[in-house]
C-alpha atoms as a PDB file:
ATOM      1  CA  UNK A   1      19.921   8.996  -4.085  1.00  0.00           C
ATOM      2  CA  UNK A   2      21.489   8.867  -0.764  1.00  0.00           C
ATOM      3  CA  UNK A   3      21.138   5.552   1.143  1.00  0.00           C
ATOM      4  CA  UNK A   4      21.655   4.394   4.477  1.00  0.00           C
ATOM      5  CA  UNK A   5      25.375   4.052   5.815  1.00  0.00           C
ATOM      6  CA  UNK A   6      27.322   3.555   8.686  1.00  0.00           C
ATOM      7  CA  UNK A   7      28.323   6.844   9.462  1.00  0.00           C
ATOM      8  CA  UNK A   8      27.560   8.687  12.149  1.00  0.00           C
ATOM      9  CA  UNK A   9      24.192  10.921  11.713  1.00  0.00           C
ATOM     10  CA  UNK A  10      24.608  14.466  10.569  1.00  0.00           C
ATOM     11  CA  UNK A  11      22.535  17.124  10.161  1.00  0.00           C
ATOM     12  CA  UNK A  12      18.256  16.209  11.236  1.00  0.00           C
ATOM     13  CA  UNK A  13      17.416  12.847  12.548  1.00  0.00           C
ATOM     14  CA  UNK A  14      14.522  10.766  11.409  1.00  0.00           C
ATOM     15  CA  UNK A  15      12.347   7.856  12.118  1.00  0.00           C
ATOM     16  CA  UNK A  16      10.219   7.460   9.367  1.00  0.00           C
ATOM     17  CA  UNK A  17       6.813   5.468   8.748  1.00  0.00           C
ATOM     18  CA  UNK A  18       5.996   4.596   5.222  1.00  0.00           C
ATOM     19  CA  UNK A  19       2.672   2.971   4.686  1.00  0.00           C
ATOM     20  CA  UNK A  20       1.037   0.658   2.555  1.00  0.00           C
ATOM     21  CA  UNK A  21      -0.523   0.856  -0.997  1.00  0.00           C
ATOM     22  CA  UNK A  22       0.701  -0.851  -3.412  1.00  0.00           C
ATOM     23  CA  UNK A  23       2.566   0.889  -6.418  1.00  0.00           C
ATOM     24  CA  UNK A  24       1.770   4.029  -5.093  1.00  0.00           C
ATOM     25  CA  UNK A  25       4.182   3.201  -2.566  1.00  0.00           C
ATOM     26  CA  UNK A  26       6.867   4.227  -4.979  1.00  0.00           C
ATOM     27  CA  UNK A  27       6.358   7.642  -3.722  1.00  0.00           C
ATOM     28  CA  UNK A  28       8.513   6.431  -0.784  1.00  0.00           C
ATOM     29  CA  UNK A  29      11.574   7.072  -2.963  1.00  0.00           C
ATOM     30  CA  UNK A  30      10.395  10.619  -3.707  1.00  0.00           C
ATOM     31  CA  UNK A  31      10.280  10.952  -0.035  1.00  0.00           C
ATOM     32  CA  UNK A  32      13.529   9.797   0.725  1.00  0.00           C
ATOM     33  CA  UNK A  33      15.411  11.862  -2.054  1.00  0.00           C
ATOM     34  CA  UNK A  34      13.591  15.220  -0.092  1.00  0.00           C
ATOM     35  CA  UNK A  35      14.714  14.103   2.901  1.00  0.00           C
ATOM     36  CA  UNK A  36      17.993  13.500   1.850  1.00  0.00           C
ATOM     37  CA  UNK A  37      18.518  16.923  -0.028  1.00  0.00           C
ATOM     38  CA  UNK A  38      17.413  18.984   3.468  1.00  0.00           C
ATOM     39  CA  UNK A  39      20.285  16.649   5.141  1.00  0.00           C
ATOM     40  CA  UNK A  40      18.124  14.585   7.260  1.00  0.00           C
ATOM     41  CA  UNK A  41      19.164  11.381   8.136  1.00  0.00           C
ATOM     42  CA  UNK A  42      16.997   8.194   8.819  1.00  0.00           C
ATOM     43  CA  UNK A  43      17.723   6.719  11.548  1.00  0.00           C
ATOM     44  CA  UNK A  44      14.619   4.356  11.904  1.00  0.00           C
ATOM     45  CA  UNK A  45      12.845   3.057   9.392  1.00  0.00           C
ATOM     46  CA  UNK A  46       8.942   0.930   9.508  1.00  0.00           C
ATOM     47  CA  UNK A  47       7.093  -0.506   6.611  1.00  0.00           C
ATOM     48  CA  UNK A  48       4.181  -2.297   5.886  1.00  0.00           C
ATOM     49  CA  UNK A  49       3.697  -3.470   2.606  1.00  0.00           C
ATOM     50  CA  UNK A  50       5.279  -1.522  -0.178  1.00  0.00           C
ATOM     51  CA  UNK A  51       6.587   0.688   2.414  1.00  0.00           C
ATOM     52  CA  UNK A  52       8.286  -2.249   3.855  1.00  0.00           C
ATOM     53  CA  UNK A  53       9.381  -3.142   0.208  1.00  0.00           C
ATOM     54  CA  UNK A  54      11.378   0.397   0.177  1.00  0.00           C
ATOM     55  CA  UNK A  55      12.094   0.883   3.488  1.00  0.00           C
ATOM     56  CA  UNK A  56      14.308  -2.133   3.822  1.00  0.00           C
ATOM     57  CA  UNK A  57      16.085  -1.467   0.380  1.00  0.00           C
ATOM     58  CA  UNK A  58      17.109   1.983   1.394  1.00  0.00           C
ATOM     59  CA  UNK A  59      17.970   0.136   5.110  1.00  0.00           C
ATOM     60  CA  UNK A  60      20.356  -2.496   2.848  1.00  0.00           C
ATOM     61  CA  UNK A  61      21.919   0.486   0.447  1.00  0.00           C
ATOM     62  CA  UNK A  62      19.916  -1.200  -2.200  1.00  0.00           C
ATOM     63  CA  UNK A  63      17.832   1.527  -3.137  1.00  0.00           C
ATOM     64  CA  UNK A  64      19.426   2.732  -5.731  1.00  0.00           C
ATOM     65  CA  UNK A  65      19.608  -0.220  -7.508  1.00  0.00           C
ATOM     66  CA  UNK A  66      15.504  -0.582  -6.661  1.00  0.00           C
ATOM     67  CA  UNK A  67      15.070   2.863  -8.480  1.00  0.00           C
ATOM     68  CA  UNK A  68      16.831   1.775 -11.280  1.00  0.00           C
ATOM     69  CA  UNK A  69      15.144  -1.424 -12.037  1.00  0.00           C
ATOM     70  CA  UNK A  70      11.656   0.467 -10.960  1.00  0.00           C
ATOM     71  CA  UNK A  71      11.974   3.548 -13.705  1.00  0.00           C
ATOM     72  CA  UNK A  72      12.949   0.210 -16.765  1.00  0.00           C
ATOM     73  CA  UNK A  73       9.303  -1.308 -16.149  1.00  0.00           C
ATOM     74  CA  UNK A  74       6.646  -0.809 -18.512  1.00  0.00           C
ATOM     75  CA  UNK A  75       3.173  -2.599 -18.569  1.00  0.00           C
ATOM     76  CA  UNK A  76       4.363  -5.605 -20.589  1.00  0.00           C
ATOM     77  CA  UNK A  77       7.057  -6.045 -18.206  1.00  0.00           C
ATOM     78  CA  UNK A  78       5.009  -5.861 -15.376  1.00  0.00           C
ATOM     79  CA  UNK A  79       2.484  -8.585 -16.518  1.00  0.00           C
ATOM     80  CA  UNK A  80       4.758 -10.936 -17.417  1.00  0.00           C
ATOM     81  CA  UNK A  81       6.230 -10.772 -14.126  1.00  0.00           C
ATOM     82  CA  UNK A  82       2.880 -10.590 -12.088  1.00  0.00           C
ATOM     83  CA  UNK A  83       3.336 -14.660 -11.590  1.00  0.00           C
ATOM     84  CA  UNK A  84      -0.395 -15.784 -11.939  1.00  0.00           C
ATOM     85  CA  UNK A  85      -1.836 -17.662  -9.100  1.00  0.00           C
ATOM     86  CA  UNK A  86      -4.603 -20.037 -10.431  1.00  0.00           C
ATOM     87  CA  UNK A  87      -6.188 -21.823  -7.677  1.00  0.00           C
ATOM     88  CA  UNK A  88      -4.286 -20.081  -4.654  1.00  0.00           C
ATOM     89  CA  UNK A  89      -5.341 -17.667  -2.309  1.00  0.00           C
ATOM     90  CA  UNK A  90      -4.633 -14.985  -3.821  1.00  0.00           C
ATOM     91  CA  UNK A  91      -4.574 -13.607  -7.132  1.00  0.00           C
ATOM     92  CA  UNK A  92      -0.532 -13.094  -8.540  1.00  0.00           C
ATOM     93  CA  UNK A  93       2.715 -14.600  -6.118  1.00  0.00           C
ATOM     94  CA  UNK A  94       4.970 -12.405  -7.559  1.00  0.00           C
ATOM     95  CA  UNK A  95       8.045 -14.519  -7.154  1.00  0.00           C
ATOM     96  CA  UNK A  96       9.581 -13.585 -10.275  1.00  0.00           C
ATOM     97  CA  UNK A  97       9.838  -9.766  -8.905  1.00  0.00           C
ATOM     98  CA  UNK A  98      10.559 -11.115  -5.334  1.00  0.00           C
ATOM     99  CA  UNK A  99      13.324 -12.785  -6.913  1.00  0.00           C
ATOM    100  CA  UNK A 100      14.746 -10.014  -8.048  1.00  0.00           C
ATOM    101  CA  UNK A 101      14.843  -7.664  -5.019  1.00  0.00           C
ATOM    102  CA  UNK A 102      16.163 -10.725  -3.073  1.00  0.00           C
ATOM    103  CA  UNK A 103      19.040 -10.360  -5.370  1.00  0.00           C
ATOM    104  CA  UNK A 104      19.741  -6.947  -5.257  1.00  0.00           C
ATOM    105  CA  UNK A 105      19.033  -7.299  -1.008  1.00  0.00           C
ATOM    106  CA  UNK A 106      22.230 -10.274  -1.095  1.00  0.00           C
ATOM    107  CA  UNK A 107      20.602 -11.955   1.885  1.00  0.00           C
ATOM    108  CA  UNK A 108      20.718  -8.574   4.297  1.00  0.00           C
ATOM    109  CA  UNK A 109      19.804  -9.569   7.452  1.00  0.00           C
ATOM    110  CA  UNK A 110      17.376  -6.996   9.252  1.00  0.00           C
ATOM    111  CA  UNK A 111      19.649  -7.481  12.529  1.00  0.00           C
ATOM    112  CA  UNK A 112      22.994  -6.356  10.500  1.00  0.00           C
ATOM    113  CA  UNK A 113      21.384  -3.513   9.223  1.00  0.00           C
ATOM    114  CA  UNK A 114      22.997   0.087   9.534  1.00  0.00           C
ATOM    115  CA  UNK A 115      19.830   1.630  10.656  1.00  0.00           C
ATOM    116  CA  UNK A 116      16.486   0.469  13.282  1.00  0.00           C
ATOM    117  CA  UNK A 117      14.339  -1.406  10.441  1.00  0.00           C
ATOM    118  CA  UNK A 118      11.070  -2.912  11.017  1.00  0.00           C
ATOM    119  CA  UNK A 119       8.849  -4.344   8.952  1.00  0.00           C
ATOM    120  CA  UNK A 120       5.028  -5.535   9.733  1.00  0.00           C
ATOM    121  CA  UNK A 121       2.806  -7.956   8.904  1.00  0.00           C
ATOM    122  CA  UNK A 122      -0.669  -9.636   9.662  1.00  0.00           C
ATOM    123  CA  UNK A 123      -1.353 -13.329  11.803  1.00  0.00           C
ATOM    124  CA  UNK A 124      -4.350 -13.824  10.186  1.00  0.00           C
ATOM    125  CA  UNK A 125      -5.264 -16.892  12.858  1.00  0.00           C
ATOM    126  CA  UNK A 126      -5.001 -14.473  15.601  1.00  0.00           C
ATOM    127  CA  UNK A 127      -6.102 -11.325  14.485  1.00  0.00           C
ATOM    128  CA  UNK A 128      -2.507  -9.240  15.390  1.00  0.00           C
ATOM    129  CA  UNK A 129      -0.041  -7.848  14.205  1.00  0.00           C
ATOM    130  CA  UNK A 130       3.758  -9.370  13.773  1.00  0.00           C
ATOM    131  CA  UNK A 131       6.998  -7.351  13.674  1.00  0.00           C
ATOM    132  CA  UNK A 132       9.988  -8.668  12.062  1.00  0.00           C
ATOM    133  CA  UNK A 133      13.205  -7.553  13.451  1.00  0.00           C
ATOM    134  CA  UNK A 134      15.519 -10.025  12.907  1.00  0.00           C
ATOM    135  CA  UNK A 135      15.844 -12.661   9.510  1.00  0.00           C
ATOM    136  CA  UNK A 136      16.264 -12.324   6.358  1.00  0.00           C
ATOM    137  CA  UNK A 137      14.675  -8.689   4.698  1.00  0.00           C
ATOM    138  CA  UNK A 138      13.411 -10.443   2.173  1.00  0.00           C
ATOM    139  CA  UNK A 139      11.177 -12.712   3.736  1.00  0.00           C
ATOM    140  CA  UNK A 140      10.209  -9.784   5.949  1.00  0.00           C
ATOM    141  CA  UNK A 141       9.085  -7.995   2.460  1.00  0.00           C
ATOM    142  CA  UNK A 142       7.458 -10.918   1.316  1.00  0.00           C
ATOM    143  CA  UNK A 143       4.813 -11.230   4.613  1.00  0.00           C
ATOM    144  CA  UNK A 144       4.421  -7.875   4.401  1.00  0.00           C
ATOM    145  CA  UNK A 145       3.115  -7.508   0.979  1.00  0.00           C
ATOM    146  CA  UNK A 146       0.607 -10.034   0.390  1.00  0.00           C
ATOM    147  CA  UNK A 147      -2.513  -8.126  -0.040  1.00  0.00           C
ATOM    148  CA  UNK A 148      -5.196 -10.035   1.072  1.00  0.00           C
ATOM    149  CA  UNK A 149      -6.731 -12.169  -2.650  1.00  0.00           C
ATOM    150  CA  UNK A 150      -4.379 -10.180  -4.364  1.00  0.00           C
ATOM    151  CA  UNK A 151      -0.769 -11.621  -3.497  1.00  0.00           C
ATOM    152  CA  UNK A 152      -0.727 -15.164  -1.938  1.00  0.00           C
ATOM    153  CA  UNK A 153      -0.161 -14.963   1.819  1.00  0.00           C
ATOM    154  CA  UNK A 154       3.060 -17.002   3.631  1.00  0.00           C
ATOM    155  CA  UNK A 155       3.208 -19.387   6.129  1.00  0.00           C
ATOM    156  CA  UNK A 156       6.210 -19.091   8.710  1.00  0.00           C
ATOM    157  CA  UNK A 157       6.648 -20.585  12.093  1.00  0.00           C
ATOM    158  CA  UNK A 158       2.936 -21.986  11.714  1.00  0.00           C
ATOM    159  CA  UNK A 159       1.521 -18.114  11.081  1.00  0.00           C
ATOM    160  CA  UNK A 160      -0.483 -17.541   8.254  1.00  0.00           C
ATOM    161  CA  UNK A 161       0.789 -13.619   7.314  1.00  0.00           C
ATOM    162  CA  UNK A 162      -0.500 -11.174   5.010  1.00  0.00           C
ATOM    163  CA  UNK A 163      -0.508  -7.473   4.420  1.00  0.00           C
ATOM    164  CA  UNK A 164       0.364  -5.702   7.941  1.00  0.00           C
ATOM    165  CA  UNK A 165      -1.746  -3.164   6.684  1.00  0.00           C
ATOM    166  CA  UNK A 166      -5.122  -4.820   7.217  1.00  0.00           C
ATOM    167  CA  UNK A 167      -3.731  -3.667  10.770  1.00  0.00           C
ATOM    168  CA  UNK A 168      -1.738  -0.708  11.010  1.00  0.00           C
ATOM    169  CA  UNK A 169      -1.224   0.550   7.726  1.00  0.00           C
ATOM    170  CA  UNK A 170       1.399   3.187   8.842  1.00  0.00           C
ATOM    171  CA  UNK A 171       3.154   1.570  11.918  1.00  0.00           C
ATOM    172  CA  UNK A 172       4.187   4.489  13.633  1.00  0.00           C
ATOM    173  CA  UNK A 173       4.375   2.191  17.180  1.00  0.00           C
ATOM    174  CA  UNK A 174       6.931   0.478  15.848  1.00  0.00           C
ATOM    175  CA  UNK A 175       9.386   4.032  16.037  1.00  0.00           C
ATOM    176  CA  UNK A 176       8.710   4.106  19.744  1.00  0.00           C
ATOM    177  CA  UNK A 177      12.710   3.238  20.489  1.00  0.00           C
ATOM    178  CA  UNK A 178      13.677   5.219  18.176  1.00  0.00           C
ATOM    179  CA  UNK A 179      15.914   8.541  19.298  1.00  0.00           C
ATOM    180  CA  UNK A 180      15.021  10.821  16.378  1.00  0.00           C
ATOM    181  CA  UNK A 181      14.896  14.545  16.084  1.00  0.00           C
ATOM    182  CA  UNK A 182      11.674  14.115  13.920  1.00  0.00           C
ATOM    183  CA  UNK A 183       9.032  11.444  13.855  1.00  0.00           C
ATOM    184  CA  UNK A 184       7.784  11.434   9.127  1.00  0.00           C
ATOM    185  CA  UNK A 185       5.039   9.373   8.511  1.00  0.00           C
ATOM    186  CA  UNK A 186       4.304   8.174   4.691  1.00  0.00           C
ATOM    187  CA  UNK A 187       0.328   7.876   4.612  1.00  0.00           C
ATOM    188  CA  UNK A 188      -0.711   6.169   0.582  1.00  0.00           C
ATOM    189  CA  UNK A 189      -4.159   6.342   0.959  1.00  0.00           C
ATOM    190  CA  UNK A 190      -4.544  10.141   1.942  1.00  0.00           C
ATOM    191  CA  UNK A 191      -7.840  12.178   0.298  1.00  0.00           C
ATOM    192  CA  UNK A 192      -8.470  11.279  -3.189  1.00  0.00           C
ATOM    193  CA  UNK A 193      -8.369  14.070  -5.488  1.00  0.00           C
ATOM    194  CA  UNK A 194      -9.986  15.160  -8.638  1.00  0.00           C
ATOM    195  CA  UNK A 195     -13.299  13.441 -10.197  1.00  0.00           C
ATOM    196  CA  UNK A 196     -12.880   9.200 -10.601  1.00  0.00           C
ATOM    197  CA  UNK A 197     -12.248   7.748 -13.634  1.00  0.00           C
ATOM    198  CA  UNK A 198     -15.061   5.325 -13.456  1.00  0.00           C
ATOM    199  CA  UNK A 199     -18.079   6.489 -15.718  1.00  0.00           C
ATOM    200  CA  UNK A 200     -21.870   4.505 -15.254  1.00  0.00           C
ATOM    201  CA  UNK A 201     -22.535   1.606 -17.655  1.00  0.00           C
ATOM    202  CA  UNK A 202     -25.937   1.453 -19.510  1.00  0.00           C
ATOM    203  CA  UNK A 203     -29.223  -0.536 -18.474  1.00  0.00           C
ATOM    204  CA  UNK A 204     -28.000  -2.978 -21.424  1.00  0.00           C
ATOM    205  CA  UNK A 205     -26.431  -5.242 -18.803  1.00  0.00           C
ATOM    206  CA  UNK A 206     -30.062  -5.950 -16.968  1.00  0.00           C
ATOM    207  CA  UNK A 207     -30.347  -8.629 -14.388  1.00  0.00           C
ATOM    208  CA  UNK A 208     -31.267 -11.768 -16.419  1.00  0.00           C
ATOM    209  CA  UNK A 209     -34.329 -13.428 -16.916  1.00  0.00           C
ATOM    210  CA  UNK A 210     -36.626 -15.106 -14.245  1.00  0.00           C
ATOM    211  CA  UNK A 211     -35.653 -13.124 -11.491  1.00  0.00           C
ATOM    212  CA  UNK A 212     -39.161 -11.651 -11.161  1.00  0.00           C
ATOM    213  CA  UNK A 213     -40.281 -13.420  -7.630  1.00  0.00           C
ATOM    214  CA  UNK A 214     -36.927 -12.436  -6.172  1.00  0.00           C
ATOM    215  CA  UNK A 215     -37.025  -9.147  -7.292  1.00  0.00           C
ATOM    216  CA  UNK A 216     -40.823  -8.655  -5.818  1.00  0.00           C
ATOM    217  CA  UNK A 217     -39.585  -9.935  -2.572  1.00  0.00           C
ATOM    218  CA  UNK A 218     -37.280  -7.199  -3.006  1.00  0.00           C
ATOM    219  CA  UNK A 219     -39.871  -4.539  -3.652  1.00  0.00           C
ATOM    220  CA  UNK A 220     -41.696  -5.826  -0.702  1.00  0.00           C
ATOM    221  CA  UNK A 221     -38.711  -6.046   1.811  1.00  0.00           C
ATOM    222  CA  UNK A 222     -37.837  -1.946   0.557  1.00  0.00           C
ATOM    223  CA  UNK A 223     -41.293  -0.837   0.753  1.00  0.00           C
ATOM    224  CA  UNK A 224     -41.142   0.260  -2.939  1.00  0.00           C
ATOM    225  CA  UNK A 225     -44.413   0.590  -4.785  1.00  0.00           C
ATOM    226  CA  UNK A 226     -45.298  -2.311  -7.614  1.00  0.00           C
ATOM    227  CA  UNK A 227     -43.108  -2.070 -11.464  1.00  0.00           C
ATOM    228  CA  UNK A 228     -44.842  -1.099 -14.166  1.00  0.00           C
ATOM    229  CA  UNK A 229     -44.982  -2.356 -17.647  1.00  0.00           C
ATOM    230  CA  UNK A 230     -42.249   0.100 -18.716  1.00  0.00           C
ATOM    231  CA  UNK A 231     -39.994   0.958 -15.580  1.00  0.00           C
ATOM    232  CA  UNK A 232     -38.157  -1.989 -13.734  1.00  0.00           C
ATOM    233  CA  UNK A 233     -36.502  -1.872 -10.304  1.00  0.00           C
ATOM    234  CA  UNK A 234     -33.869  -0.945 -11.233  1.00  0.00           C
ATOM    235  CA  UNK A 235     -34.624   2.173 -12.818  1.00  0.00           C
ATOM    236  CA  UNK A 236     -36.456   3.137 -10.077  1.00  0.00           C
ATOM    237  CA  UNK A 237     -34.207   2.659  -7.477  1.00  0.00           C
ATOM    238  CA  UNK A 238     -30.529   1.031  -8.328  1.00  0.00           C
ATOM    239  CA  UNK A 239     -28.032   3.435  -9.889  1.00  0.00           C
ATOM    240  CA  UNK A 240     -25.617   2.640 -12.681  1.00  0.00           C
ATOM    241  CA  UNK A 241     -22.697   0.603 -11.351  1.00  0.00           C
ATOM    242  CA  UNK A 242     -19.228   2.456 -12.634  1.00  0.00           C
ATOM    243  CA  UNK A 243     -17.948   1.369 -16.042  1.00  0.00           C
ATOM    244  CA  UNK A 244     -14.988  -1.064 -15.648  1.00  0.00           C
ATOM    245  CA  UNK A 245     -15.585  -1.685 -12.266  1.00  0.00           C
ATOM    246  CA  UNK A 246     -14.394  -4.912 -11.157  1.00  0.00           C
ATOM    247  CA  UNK A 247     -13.686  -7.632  -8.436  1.00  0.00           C
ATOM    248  CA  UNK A 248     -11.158  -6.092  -7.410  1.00  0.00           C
ATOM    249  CA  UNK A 249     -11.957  -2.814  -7.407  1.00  0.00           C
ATOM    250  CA  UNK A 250     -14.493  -3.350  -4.813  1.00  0.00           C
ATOM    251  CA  UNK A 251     -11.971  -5.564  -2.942  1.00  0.00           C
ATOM    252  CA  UNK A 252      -9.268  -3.413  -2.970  1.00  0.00           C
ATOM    253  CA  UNK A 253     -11.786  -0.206  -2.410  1.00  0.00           C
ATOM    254  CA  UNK A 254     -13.502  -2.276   1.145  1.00  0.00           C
ATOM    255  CA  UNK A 255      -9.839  -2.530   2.401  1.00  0.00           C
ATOM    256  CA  UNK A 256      -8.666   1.078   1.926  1.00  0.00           C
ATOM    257  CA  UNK A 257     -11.491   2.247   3.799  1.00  0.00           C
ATOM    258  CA  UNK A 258     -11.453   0.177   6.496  1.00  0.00           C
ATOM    259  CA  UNK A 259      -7.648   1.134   6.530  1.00  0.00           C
ATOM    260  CA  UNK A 260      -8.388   4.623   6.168  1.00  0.00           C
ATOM    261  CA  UNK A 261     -10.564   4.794   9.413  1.00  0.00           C
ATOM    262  CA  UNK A 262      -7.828   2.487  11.335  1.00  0.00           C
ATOM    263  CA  UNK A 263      -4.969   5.279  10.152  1.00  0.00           C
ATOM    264  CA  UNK A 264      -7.375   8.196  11.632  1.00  0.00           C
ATOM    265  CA  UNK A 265      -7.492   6.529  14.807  1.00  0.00           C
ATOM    266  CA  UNK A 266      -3.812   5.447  15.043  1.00  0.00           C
ATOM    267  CA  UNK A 267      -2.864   8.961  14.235  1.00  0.00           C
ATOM    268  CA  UNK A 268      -4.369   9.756  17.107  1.00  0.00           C
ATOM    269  CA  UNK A 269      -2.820   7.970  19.812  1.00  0.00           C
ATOM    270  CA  UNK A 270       0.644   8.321  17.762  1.00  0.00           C
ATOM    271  CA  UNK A 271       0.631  11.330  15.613  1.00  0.00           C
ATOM    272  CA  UNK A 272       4.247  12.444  13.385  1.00  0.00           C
ATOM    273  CA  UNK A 273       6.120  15.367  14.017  1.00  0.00           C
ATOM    274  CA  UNK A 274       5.330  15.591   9.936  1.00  0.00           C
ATOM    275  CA  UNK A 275       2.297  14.062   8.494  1.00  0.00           C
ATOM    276  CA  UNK A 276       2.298  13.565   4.646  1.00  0.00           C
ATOM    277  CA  UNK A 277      -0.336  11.948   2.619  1.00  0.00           C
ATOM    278  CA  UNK A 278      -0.142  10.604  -1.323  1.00  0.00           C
ATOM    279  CA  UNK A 279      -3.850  10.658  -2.933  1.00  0.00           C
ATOM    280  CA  UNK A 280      -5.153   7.179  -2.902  1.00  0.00           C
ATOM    281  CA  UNK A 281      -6.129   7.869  -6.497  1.00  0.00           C
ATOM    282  CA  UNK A 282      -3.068   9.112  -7.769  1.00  0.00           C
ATOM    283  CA  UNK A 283      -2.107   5.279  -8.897  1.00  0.00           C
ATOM    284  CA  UNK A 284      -3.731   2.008  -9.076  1.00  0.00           C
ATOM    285  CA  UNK A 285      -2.245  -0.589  -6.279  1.00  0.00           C
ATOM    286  CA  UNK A 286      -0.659  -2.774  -9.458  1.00  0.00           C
ATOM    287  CA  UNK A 287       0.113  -0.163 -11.127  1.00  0.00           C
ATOM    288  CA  UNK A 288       4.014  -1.165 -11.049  1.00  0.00           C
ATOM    289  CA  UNK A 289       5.481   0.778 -14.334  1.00  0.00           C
ATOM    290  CA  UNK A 290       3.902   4.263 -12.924  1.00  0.00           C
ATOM    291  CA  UNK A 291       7.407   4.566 -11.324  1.00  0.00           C
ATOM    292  CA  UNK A 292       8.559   7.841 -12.428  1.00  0.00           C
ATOM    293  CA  UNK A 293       5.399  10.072 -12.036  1.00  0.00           C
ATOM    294  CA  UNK A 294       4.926   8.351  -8.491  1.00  0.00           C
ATOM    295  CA  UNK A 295       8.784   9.368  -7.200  1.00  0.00           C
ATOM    296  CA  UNK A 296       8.086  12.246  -8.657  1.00  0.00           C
ATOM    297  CA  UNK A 297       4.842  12.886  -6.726  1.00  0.00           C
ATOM    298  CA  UNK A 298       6.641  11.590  -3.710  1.00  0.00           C
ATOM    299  CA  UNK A 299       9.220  14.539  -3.626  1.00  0.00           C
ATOM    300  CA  UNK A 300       6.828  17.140  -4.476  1.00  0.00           C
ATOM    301  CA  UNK A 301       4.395  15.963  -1.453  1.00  0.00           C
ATOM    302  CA  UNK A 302       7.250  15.754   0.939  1.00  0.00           C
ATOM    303  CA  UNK A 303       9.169  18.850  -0.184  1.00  0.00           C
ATOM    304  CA  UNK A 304       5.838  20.973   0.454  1.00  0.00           C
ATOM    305  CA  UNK A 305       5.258  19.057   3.914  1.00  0.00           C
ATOM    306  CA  UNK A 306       8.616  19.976   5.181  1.00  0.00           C
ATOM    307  CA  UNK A 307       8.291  23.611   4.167  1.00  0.00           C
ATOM    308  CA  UNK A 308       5.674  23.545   6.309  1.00  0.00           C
ATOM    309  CA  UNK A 309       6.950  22.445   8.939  1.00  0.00           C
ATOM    310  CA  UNK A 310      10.223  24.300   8.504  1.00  0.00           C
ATOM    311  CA  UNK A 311      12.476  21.615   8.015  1.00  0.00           C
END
């Protein structure tokens, strides 16, 4: 895996935009090792969540090292170090892995940095965005990454930050200094493919008991004609809710479709020279010891984008 040096660029120039999503961001690596086998060099680098995660270990030449640790996880591993976080807002802190990539970062500051790194994150009193461009990389990674009630959010300089991609989930502004023969963006939540895995649940799990007045109120409110004897509301109307589906899921599913729509439109006003797009299904967000399928899916994705586009 080639990481970022000093040297002076060879061969294509890059400024690269890796988006949010969780584990799936692992592709990033995949993305990186294509890159690096056509001899294109990154010469700008933005991240927002996991992207930010990657994006300033390959910026620190601590990719490698990233990889490494990344492909040794299984599920045990990962839920030991998930760091519950009972009674905080948010569900895990993940300090225990934080810990780790602080460690193998060895207090890299973003301003020392071989290459243009930014990484984004959200003010959630003031509804905008924040770039970090100078401190610690860590700390940047750690504002970037706390999905909202799933990783507990940070407070610096009085800011309460979260996820930067409740914002700009690919933070292709932040490239605009960038001199780079090609602009790569890194999309995580691109069409989902293939049928879910979430199957409908039985009627066994009925509303309970003496919810009749609400539910005629209901009726009443829809229009819907009176129950009979044998046939409740909810056969007549309500569909089975998928098996397994839980808190989060609906959480998590809210945000990637309100990030979705806020991609489309950014794309817009800022679109890549090369535009590639991982399958929001392909992995679930925590899904942190699907390492080497997701580099793998990473290189595939990127290596058929940049055939494409003749690179």
């Amino acid at each position: 895996m080639t990481t970022a040096t000093g040297t002076s660029p060879t061969g294509t120039t890059v400024a690269l935009a890796l988006g949010g999503g969780g584990a799936r961001g692992y592709a990033h690596i995949g993305v990186l090792k294509a890159l690096a086998e056509r001899n294109c060099t990154v010469v700008g680098l933005a991240g927002t969540s996991m992207g930010a995660l990657v994006g300033g270990l390959y910026a620190a030449g601590a990719l490698d090292q990233f990889e490494d640790w990344a492909m040794s996880l299984n599920q045990r591993k990962v839920l030991r170090m998930l760091d519950p976080a009972f009674g905080q807002p948010g569900a895990v802190r993940l300090e225990r892995v934080l810990s780790r990539i602080s460690e193998m970062l060895d207090d890299a500051q973003i301003e020392d940095l071989q290459i243009h790194y930014v990484a984004t994150a959200t003010d959630l009193n003031h509804w905008r965005e924040v770039w970090f461009r100078r401190g610690p990389v860590d700390v940047a990674i750690r504002a970037s990454i706390a999905i909202p009630s799933v990783i507990t959010p940070v407070m610096i300089h009085g800011r309460l930050l979260v996820d930067g991609g409740v914002l700009n989930p690919v933070p292709m502004e932040a490239l605009a200094g960038v001199d780079a023969d090609l602009v790569v963006s890194v999309d995580l939540s691109g069409p989902a493919t293939g049928a879910t895995s979430l199957r409908p649940v039985t009627h066994e799990s009925a509303a309970p008991e003496g919810g009749e007045p609400w539910l005629a109120k209901l009726r009443g409110m829809l229009g819907l004609r009176p129950r009979t004897d044998t046939e409740s509301v909810e056969e007549r109307v309500l569909e089975d809710l998928p098996e397994g589906l839980r808190t989060f899921d609906v959480l998590n599913g809210s945000l990637e479709a309100m990030q979705a729509l806020i991609t489309r439109y950014r794309r817009a006003a800022h679109p890549a020279d090369v535009e590639m797009a991982i399958p929001r299904n392909s992995c679930g967000v925590l899904d942190f010891h699907r390492a080497p399928e997701m580099i793998e899916l990473g290189y595939r994705t990127a290596v058929e984008s940049l055939d494409r586009a003749g690179v």
